[in-house]
C-alpha atoms as a PDB file:
ATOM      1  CA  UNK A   1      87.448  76.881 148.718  1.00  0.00           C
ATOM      2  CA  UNK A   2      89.868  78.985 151.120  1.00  0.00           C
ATOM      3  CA  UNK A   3      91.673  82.018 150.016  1.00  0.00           C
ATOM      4  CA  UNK A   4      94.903  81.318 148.285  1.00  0.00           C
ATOM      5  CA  UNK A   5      97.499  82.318 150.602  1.00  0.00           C
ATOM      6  CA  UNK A   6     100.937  84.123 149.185  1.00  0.00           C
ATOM      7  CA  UNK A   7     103.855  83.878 150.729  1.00  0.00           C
ATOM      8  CA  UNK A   8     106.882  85.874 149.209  1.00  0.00           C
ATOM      9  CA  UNK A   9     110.934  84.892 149.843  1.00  0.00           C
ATOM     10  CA  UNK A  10     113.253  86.614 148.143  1.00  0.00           C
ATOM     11  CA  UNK A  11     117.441  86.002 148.568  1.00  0.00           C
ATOM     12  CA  UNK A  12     118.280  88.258 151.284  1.00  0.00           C
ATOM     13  CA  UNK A  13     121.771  88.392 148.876  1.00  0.00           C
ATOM     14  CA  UNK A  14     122.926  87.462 145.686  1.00  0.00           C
ATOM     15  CA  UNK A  15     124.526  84.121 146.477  1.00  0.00           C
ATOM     16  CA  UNK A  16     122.545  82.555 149.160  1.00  0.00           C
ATOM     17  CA  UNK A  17     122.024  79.301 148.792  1.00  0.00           C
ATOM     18  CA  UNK A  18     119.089  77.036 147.665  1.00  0.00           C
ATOM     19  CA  UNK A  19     118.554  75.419 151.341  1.00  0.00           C
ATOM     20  CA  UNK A  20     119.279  78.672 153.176  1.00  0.00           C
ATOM     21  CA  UNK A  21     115.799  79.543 151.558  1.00  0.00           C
ATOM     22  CA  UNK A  22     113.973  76.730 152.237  1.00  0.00           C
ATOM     23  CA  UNK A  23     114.673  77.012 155.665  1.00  0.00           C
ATOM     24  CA  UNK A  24     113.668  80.809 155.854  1.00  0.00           C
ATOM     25  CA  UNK A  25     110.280  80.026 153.887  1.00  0.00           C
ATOM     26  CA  UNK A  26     109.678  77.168 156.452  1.00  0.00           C
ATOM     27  CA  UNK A  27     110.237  79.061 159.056  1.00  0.00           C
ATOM     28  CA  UNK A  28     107.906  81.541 157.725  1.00  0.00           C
ATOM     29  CA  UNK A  29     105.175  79.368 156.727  1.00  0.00           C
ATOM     30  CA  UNK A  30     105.105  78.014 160.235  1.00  0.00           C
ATOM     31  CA  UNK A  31     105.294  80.994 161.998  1.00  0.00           C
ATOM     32  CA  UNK A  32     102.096  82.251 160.036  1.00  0.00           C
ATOM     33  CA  UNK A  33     100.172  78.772 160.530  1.00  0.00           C
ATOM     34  CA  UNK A  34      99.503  78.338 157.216  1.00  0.00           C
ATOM     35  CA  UNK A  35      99.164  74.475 157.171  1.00  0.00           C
ATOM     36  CA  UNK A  36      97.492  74.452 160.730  1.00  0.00           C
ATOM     37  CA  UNK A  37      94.787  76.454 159.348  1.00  0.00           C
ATOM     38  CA  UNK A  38      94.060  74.918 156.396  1.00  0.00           C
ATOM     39  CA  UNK A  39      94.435  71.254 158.072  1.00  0.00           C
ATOM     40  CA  UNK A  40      91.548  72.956 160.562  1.00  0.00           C
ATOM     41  CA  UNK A  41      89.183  74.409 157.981  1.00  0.00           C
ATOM     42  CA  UNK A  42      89.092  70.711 156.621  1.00  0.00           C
ATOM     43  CA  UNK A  43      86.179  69.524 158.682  1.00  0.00           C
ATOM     44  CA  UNK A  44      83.862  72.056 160.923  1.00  0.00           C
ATOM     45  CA  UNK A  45      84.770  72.344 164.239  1.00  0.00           C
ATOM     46  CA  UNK A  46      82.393  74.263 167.045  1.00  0.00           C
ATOM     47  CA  UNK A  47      83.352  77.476 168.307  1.00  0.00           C
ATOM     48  CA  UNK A  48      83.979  76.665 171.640  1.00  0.00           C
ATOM     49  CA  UNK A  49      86.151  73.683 170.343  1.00  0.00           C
ATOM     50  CA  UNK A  50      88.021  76.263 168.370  1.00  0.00           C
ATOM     51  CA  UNK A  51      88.775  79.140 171.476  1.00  0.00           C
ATOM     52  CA  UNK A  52      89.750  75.807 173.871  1.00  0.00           C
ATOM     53  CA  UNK A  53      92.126  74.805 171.549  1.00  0.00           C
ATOM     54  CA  UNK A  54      93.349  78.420 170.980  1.00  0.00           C
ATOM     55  CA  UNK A  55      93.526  78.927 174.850  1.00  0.00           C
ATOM     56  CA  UNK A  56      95.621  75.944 175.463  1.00  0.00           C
ATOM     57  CA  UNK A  57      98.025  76.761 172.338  1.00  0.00           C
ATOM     58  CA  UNK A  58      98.499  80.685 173.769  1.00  0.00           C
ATOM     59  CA  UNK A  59      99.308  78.654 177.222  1.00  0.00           C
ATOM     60  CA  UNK A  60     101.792  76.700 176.081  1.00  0.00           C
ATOM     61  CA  UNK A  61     103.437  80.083 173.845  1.00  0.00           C
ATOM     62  CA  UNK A  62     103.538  81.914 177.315  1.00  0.00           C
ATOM     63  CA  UNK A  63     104.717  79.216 179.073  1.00  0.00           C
ATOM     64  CA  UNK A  64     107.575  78.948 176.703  1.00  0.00           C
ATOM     65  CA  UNK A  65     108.377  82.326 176.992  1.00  0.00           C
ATOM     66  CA  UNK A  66     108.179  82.325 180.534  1.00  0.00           C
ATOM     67  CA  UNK A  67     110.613  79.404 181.079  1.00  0.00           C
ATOM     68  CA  UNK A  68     112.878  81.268 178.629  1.00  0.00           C
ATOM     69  CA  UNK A  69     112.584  84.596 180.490  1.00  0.00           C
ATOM     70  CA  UNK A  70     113.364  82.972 184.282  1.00  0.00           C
ATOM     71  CA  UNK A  71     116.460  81.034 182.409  1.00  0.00           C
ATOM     72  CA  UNK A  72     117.923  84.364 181.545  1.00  0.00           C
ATOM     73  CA  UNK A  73     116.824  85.587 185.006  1.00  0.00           C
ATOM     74  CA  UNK A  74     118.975  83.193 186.772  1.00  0.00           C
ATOM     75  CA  UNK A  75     122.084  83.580 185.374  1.00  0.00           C
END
């Protein structure tokens, strides 16, 4: 079995709402690839299967942030 993994929101103030929270756990959940990495640790996969996939994920990040960065750049 994996570890469990704990992941911790708490109202940023007293009356925020129900979905507000949702959203910010979602967010957080997905920014942490929780889901991706237990949907991967499902079945083996090689190690060079694992660093192509990670290359071509950290491409696609960068080229994200690079598209961002050159639309700020051209206004």
């Amino acid at each position: 079995m994996s570890k469990p993994v704990h992941v911790e929101i708490k109202p940023k103030y007293r009356d925020e709402s129900i979905d507000a929270l949702i959203k910010r756990f979602s967010r957080k959940v997905k920014k942490e690839r929780i889901i991706e990495k237990c949907i991967e640790r499902k079945y083996y996969e090689k190690q060079s299967v694992k660093r192509r996939k990670e290359r071509k994920r950290r491409k696609k990040v960068m080229e994200k942030i690079h598209k961002k960065l050159n639309y700020f750049m051209d206004e």
